[in-house]
Protein backbone atom coordinates (compact mmCIF):
# COMPACT_ATOMS: atom_id res chain seq x y z
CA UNK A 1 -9.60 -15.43 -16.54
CA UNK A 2 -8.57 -18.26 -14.41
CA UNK A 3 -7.32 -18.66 -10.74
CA UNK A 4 -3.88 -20.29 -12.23
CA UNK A 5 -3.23 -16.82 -14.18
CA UNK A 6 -2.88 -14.74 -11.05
CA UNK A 7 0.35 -16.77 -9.51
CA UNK A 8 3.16 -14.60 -9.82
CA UNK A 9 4.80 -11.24 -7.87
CA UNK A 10 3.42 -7.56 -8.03
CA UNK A 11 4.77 -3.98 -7.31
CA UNK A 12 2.16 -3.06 -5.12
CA UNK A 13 1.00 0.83 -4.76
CA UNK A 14 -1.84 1.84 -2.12
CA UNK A 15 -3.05 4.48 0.27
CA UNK A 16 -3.87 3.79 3.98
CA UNK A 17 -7.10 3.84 5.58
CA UNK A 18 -7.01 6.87 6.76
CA UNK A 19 -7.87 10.54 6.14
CA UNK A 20 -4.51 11.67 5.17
CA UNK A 21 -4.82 8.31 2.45
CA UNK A 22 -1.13 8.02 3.44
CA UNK A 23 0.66 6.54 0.54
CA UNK A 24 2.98 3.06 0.15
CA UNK A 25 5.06 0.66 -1.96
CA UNK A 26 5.68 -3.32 -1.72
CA UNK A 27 5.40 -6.39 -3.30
CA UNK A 28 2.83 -8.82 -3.39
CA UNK A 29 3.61 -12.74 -3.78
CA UNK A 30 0.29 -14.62 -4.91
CA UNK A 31 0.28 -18.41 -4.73
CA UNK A 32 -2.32 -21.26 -4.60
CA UNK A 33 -3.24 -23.97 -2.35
CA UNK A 34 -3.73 -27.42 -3.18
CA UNK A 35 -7.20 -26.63 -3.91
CA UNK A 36 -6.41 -23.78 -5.83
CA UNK A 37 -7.35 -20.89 -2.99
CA UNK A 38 -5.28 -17.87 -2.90
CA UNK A 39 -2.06 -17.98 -0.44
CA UNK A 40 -0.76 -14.12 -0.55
CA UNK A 41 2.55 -12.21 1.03
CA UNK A 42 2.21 -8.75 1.19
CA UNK A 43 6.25 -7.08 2.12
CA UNK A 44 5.61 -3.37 2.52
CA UNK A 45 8.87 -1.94 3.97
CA UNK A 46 9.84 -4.20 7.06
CA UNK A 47 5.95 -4.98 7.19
CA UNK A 48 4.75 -8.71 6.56
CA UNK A 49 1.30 -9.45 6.15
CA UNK A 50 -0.43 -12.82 5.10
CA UNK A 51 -3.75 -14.08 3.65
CA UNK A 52 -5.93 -16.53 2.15
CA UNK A 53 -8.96 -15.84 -0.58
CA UNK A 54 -10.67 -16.80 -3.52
CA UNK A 55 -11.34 -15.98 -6.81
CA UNK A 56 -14.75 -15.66 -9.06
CA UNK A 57 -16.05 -13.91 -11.87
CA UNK A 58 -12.65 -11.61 -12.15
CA UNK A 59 -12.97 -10.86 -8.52
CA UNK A 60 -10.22 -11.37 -6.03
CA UNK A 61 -11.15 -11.34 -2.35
CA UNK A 62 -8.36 -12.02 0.62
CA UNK A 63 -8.77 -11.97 4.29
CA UNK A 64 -5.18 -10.65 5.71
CA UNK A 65 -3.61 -10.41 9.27
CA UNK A 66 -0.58 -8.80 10.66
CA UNK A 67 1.41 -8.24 13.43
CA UNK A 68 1.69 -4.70 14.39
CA UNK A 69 4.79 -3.45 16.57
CA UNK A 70 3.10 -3.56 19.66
CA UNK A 71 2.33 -7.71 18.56
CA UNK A 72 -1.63 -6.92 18.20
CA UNK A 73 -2.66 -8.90 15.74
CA UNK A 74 -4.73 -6.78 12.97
CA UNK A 75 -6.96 -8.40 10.24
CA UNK A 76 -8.47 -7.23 7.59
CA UNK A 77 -10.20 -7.69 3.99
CA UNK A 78 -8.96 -6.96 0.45
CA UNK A 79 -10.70 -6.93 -2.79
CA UNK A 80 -9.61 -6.69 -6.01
CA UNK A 81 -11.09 -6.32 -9.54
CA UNK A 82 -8.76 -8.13 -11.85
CA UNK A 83 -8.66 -5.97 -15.07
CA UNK A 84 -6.02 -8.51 -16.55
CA UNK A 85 -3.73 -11.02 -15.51
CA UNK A 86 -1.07 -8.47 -14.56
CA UNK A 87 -3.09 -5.56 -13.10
CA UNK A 88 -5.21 -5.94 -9.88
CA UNK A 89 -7.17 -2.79 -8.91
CA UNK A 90 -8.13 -2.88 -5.46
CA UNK A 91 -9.88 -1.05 -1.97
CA UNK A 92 -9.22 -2.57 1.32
CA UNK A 93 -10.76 -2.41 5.37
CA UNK A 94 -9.00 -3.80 8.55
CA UNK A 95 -10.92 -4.06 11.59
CA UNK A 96 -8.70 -1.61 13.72
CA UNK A 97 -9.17 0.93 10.60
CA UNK A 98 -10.76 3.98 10.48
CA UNK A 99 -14.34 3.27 9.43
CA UNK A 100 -15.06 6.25 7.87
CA UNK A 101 -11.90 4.96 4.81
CA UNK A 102 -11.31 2.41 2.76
CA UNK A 103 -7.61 1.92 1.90
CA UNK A 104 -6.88 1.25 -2.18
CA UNK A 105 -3.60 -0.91 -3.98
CA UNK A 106 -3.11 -1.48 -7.24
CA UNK A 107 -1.05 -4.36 -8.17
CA UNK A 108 1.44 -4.65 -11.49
CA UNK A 109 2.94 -7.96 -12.05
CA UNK A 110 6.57 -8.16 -12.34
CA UNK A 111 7.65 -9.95 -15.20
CA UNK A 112 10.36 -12.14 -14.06
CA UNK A 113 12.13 -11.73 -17.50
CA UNK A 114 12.31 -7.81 -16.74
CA UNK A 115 14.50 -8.55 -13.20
CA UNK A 116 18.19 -8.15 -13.09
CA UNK A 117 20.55 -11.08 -12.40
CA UNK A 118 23.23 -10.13 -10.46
């Protein structure tokens, strides 16, 4: 698989890092660079995140930050195994996280022909 294959939107599904593995829903944007590194857009609810990563040997890897409601800034790593071009297994830590948890997403690409036109 190549870099260029992963460009495209995902539903996103995950559980937080945390002992309850609270669950959640989004969408995930992935783009590339000039130099072909990841750009990614994570909108979860009214949540934004943002990162930047890389990509070898099927393996995805993003550094994310946030802004949380009180404006503290929260970072973070993702990795995902890419079983295919549309389907991104994943686990994920941020530094403010419980360190005892990983979080986990799995990511289904959303074919743009499947989308309603209003």
């Amino acid at each position: 698989m190549e870099v260029r294959e992963l460009v495209g939107k995902y539903n996103v599904v995950g559980t937080n890092q945390d002992y309850e593995e609270t669950s959640y829903e989004g969408l995930l944007q992935i783009d590339l660079d000039l130099n072909d590194r990841i750009i990614a857009r994570w909108s979860i609810g009214n949540h934004q995140q943002s990162g930047t990563g890389f990509f070898k040997n099927n393996i995805l890897v993003i550094n994310f930050r946030y802004k949380g409601a009180d404006n503290k800034i929260f970072k973070g790593v993702v990795v995902y195994k890419c079983l295919s071009k549309d389907l991104l297994d994943g686990f994920w830590s941020e530094k403010h996280g419980d360190p005892s948890y990983l979080g986990s997403e799995q990511c289904f690409r959303i074919n743009p022909k499947d989308t309603l036109i209003n």
